[in-house]
C-alpha atoms as a PDB file:
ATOM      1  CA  UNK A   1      -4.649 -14.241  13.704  1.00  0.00           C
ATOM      2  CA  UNK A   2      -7.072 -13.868  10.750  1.00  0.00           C
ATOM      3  CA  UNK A   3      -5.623 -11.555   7.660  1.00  0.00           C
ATOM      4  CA  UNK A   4      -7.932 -10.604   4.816  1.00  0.00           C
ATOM      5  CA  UNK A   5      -6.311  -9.730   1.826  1.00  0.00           C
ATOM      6  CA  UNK A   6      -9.436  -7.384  -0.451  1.00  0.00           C
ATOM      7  CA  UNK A   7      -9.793  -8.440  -3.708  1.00  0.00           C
ATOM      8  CA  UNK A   8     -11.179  -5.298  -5.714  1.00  0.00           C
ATOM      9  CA  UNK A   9     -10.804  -6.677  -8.774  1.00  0.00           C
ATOM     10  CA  UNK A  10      -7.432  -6.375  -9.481  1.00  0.00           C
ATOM     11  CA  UNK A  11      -3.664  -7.043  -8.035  1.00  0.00           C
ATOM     12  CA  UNK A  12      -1.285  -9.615  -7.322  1.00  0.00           C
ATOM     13  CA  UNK A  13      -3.378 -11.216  -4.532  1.00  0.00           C
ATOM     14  CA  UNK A  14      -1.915 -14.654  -4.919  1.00  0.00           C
ATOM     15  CA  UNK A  15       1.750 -13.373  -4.444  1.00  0.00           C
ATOM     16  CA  UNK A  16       0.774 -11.144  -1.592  1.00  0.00           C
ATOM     17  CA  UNK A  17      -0.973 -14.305   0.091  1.00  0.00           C
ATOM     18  CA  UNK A  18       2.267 -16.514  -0.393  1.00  0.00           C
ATOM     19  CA  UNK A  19       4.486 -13.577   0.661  1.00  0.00           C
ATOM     20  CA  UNK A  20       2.111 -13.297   3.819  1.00  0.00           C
ATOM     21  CA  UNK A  21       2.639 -17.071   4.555  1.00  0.00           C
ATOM     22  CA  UNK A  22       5.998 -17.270   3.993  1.00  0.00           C
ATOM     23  CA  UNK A  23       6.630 -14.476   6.405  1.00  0.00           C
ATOM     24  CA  UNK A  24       3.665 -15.969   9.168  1.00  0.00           C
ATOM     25  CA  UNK A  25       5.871 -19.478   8.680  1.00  0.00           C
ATOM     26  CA  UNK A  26       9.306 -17.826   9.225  1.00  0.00           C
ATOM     27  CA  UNK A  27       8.326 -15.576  12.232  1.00  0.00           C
ATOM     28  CA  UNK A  28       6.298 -18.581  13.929  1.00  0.00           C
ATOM     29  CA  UNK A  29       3.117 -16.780  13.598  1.00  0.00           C
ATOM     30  CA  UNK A  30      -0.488 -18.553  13.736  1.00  0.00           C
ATOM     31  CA  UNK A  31      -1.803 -16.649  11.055  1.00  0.00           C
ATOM     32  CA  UNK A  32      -4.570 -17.171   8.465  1.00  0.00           C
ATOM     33  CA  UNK A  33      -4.402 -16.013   5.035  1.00  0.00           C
ATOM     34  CA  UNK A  34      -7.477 -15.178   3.622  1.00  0.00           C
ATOM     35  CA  UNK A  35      -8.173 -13.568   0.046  1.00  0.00           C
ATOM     36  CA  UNK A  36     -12.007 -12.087   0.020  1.00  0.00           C
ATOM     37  CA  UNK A  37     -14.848 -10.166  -1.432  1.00  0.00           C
ATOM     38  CA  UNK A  38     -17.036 -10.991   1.713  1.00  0.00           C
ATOM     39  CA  UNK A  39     -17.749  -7.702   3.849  1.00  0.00           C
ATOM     40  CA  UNK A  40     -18.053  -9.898   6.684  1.00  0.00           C
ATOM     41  CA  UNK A  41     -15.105 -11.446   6.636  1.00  0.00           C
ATOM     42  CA  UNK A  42     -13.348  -7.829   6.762  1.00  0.00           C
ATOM     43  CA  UNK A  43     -15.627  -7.115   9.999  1.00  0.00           C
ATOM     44  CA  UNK A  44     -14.081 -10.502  11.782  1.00  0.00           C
ATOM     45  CA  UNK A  45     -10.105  -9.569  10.770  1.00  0.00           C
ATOM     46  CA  UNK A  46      -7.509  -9.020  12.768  1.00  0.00           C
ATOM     47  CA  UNK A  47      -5.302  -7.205  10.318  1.00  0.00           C
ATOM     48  CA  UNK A  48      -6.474  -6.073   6.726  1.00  0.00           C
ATOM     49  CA  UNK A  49      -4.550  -5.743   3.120  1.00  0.00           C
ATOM     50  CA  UNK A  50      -5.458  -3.805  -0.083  1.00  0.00           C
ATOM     51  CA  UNK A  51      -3.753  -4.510  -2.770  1.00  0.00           C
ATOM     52  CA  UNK A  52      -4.364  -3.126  -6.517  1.00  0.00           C
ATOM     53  CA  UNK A  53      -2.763  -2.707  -9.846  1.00  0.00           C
ATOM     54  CA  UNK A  54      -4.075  -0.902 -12.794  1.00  0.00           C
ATOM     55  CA  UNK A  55      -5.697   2.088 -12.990  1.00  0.00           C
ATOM     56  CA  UNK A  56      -7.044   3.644  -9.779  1.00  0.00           C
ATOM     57  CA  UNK A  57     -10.403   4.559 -11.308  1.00  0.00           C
ATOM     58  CA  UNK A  58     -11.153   0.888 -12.021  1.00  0.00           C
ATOM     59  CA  UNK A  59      -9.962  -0.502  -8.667  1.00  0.00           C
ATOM     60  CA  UNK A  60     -11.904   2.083  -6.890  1.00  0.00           C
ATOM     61  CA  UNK A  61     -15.083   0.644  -8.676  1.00  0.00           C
ATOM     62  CA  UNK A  62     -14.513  -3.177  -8.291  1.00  0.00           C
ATOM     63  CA  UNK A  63     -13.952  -1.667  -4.377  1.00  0.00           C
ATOM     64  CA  UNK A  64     -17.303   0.031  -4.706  1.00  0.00           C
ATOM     65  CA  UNK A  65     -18.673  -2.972  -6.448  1.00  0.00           C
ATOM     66  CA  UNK A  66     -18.096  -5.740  -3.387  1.00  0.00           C
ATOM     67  CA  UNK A  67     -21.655  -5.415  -1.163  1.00  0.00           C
ATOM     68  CA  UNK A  68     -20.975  -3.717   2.006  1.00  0.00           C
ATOM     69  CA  UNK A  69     -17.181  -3.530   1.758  1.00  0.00           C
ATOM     70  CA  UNK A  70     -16.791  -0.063   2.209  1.00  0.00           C
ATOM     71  CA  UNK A  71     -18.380  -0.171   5.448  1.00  0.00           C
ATOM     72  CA  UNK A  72     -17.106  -3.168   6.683  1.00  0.00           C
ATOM     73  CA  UNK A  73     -13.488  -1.116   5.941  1.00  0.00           C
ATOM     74  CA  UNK A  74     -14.416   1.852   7.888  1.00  0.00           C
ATOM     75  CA  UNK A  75     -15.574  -0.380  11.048  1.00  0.00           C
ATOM     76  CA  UNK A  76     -12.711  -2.730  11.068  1.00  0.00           C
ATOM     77  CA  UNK A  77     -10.189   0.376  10.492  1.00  0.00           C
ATOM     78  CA  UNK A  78     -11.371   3.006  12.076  1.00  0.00           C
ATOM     79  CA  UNK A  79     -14.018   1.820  15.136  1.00  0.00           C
ATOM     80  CA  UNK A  80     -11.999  -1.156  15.776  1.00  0.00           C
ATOM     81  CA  UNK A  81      -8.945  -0.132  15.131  1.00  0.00           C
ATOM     82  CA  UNK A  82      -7.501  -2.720  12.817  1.00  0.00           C
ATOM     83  CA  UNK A  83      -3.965  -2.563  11.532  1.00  0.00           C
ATOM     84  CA  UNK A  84      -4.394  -1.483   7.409  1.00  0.00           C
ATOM     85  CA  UNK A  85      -2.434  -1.999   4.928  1.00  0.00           C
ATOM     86  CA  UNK A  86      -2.250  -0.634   1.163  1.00  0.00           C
ATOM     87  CA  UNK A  87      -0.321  -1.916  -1.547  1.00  0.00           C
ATOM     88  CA  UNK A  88       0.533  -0.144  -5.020  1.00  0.00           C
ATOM     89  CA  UNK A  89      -2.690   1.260  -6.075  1.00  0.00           C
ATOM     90  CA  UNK A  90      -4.329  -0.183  -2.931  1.00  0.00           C
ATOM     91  CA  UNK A  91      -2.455   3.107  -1.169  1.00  0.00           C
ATOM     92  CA  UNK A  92      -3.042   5.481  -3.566  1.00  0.00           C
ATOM     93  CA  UNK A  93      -6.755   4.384  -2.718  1.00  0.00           C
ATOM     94  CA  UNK A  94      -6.155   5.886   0.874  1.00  0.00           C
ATOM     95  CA  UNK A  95      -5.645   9.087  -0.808  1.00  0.00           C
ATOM     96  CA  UNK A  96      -8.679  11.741  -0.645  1.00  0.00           C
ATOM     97  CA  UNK A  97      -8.971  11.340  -4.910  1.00  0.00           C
ATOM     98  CA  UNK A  98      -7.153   9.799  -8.002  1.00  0.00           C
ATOM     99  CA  UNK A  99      -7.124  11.828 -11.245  1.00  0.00           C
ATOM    100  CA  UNK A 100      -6.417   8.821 -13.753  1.00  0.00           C
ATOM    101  CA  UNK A 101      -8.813   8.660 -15.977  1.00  0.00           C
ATOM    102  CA  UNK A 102     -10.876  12.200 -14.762  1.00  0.00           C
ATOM    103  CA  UNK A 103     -11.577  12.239 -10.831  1.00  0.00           C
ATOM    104  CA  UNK A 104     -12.012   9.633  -8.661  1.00  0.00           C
ATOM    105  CA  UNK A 105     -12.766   9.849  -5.072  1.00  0.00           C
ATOM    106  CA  UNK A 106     -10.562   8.112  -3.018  1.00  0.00           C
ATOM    107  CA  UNK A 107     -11.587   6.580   0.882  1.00  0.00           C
ATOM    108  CA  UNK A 108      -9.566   9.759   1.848  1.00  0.00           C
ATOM    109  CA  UNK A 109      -7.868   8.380   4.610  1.00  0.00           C
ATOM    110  CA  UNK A 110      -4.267  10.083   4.213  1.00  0.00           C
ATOM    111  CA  UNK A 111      -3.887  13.995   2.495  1.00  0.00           C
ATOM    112  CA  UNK A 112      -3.323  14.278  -1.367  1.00  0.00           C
ATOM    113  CA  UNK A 113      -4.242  13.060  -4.345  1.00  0.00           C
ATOM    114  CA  UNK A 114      -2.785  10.747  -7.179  1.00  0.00           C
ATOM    115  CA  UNK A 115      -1.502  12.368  -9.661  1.00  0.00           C
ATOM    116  CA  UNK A 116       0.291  12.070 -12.995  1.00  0.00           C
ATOM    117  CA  UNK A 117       4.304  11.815 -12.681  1.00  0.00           C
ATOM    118  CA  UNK A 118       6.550  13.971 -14.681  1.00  0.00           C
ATOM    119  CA  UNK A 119       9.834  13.210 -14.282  1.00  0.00           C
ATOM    120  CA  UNK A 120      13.446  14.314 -16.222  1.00  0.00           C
ATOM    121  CA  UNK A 121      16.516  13.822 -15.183  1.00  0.00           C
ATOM    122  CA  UNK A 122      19.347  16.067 -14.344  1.00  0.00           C
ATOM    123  CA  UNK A 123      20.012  16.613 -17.953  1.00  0.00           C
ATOM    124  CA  UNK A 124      15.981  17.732 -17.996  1.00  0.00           C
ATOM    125  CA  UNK A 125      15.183  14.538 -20.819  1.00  0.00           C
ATOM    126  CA  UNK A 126      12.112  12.624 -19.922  1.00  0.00           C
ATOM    127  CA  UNK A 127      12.414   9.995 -17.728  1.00  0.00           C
ATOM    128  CA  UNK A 128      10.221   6.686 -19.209  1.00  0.00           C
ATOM    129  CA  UNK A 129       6.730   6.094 -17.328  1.00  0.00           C
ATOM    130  CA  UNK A 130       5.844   3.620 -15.853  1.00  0.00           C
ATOM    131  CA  UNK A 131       8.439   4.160 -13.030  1.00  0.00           C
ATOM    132  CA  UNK A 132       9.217   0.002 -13.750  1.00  0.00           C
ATOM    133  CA  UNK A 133      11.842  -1.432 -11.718  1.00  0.00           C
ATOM    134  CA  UNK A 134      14.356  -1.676  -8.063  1.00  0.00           C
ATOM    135  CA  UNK A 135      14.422   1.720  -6.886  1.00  0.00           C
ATOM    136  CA  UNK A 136      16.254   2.750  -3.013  1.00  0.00           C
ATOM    137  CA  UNK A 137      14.262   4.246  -0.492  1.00  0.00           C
ATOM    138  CA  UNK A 138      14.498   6.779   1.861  1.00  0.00           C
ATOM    139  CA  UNK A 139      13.240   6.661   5.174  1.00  0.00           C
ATOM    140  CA  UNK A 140      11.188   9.345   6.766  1.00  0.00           C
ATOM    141  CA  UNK A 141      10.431   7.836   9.143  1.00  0.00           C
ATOM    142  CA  UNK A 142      13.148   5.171  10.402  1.00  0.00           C
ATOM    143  CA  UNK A 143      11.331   4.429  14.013  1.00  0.00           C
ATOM    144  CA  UNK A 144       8.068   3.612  12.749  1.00  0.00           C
ATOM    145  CA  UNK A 145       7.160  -0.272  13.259  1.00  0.00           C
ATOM    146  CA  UNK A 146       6.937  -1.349   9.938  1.00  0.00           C
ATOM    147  CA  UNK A 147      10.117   0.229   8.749  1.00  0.00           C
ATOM    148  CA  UNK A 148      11.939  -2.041  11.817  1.00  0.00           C
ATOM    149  CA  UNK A 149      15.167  -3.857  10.900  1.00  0.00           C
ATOM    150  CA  UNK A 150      15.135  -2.004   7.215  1.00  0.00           C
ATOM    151  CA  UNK A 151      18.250  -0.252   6.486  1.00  0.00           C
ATOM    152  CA  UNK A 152      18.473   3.486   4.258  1.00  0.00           C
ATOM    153  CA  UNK A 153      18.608   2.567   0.398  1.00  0.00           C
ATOM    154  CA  UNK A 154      17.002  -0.576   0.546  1.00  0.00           C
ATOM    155  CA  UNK A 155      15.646  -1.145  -2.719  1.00  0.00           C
ATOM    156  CA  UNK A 156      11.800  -2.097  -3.244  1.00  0.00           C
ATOM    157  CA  UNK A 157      10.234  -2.601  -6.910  1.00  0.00           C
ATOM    158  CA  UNK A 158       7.813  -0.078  -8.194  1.00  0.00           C
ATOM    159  CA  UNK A 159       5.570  -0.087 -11.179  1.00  0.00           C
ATOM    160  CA  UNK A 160       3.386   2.587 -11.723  1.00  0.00           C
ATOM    161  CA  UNK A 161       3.122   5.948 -13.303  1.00  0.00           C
ATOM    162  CA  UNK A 162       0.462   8.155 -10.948  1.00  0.00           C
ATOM    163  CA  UNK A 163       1.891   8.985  -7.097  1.00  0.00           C
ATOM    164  CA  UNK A 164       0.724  10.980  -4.227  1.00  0.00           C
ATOM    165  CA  UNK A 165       0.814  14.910  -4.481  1.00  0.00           C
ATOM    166  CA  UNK A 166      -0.169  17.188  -2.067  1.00  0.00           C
ATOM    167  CA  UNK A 167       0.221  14.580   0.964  1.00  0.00           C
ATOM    168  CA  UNK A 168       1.500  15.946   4.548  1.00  0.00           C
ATOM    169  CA  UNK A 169       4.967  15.609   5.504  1.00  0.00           C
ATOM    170  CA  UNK A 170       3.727  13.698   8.991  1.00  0.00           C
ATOM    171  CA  UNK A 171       2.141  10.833   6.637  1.00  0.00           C
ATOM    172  CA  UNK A 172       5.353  10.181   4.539  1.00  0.00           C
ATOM    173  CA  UNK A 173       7.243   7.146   6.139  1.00  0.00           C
ATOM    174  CA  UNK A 174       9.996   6.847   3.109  1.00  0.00           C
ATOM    175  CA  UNK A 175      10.549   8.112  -0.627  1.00  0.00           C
ATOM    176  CA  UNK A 176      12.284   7.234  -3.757  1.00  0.00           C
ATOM    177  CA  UNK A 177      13.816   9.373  -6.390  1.00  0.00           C
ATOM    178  CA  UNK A 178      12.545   9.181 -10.110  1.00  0.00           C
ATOM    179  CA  UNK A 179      12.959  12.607 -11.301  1.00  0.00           C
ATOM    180  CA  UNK A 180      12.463  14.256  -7.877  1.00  0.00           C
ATOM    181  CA  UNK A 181      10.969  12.755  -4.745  1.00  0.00           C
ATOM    182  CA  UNK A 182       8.379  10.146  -5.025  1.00  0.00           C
ATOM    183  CA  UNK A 183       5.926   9.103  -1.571  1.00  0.00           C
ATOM    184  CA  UNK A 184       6.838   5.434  -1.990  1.00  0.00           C
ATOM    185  CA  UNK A 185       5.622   4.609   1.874  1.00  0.00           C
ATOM    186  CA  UNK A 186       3.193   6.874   4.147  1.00  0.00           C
ATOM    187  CA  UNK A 187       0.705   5.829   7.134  1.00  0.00           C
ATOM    188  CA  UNK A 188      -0.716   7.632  10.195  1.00  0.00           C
ATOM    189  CA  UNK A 189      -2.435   5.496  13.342  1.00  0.00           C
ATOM    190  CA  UNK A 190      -3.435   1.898  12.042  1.00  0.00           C
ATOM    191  CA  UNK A 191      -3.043   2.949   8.406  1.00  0.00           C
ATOM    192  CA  UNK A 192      -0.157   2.061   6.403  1.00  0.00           C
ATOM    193  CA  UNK A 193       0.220   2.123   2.564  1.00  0.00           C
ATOM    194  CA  UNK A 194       3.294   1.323  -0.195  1.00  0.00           C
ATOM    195  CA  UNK A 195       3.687   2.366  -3.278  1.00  0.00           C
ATOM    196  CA  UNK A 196       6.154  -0.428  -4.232  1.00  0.00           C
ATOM    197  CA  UNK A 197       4.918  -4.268  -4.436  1.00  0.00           C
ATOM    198  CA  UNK A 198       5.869  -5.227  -1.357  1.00  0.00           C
ATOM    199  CA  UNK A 199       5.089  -8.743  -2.251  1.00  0.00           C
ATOM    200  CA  UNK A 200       7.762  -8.763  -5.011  1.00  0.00           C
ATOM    201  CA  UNK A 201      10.567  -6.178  -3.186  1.00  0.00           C
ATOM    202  CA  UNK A 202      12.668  -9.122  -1.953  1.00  0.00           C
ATOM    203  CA  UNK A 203      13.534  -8.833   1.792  1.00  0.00           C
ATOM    204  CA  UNK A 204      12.734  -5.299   2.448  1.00  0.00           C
ATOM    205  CA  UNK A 205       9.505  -6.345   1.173  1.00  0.00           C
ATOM    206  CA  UNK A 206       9.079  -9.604   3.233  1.00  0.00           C
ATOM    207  CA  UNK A 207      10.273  -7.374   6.409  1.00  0.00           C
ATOM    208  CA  UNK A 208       7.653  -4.770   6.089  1.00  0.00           C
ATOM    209  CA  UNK A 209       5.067  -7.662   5.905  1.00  0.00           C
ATOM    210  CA  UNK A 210       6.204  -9.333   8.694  1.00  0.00           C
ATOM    211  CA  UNK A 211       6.455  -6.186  10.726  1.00  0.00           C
ATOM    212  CA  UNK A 212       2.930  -5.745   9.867  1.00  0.00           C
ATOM    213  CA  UNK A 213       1.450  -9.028  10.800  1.00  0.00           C
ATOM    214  CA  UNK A 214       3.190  -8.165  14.167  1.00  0.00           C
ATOM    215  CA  UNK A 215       2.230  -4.499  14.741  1.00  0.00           C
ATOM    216  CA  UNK A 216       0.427  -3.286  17.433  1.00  0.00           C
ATOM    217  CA  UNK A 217      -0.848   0.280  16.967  1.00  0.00           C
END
């Protein structure tokens, strides 16, 4: 199985890689890890990972900056039906724009846009941005694949202070709470995205992962 990890620029693409072959090792699965900028190597994957940190605007352009990528996403996800996978600002990517930092289009693959969070909490104070730290999660979805063998309120770590707004209820596959409901998970088809670093959010993390490098849309 050949995995290509995108490398727009920015993200933890050395943690996702070791989290990828730790979970390959553990679930005996022949996979290779690859992190890339090469178009082509997106066309020949089996299964394909964006990850991103930072500000959406400048991921979107080192994503727009890679020759070909763009297209070699759209064939590999959508004509060949490749299992995709977002992480942290690599899902809010998915999204149809991003308004951090004016408006960004986004590859507009799931409903809604990223916008700023406002949270308070019950006593209406202002909750701190970034959102930085373990936060539970609630499933949506429960049955989907990559939510398999994850139990309600397992925690995942989030860092980040835009989310999804506007998305459709069928495309949310679990939340959090940070001063109302947050889309920390959502996917439709062969698309999947987290909000959370799944790379760093222990064994809920690891699970989702390994679910993925098994799933079979």
């Amino acid at each position: 199985m050949r995995v290509c990890v995108v490398d727009p620029g920015s993200g933890n693409l050395a943690s996702v890689r070791r989290a990828l072959e730790r979970v390959a090792r553990e679930e005996g699965i022949a996979a290779e890890i690859a992190v890339t900028t090469e178009a082509e190597a997106v066309r020949g994957a089996d299964r394909v990972i964006l990850p991103g940190q930072g500000a959406f605007a400048a991921c979107r352009r080192g994503l727009d900056a890679l020759p070909g990528m763009l297209d070699a996403l759209d064939e590999a996800v959508f004509t060949k039906g490749k299992p995709f996978l977002g992480i942290c600002v690599g899902m809010q990517l998915m999204a149809e724009r991003g308004l951090e930092h004016g408006v960004t289009p986004g590859l507009g693959w799931i409903a809604g846009e990223i916008a700023p969070m406002d949270p308070h909490g019950p006593d209406g104070a202002e909750l701190p941005l970034p959102q930085m730290g373990w936060n539970a999660l609630h499933l949506a979805a429960p049955a989907h694949p990559l939510l398999d063998g994850l139990a309600e309120g397992g925690h995942a770590y989030f860092v980040h202070s835009y989310a999804l707004a506007g998305g459709r209820e069928e495309q949310l596959l679990a939340s959090a709470e940070y001063g109302g409901p947050v889309a920390a998970m959502v996917g439709r088809d062969n698309l999947a995205g987290t909000q959370f670093h799944a790379e760093k959010s222990g064994q809920v993390g690891l699970r989702i992962l390994a679910n993925f490098l098994g799933w079979r849309p």
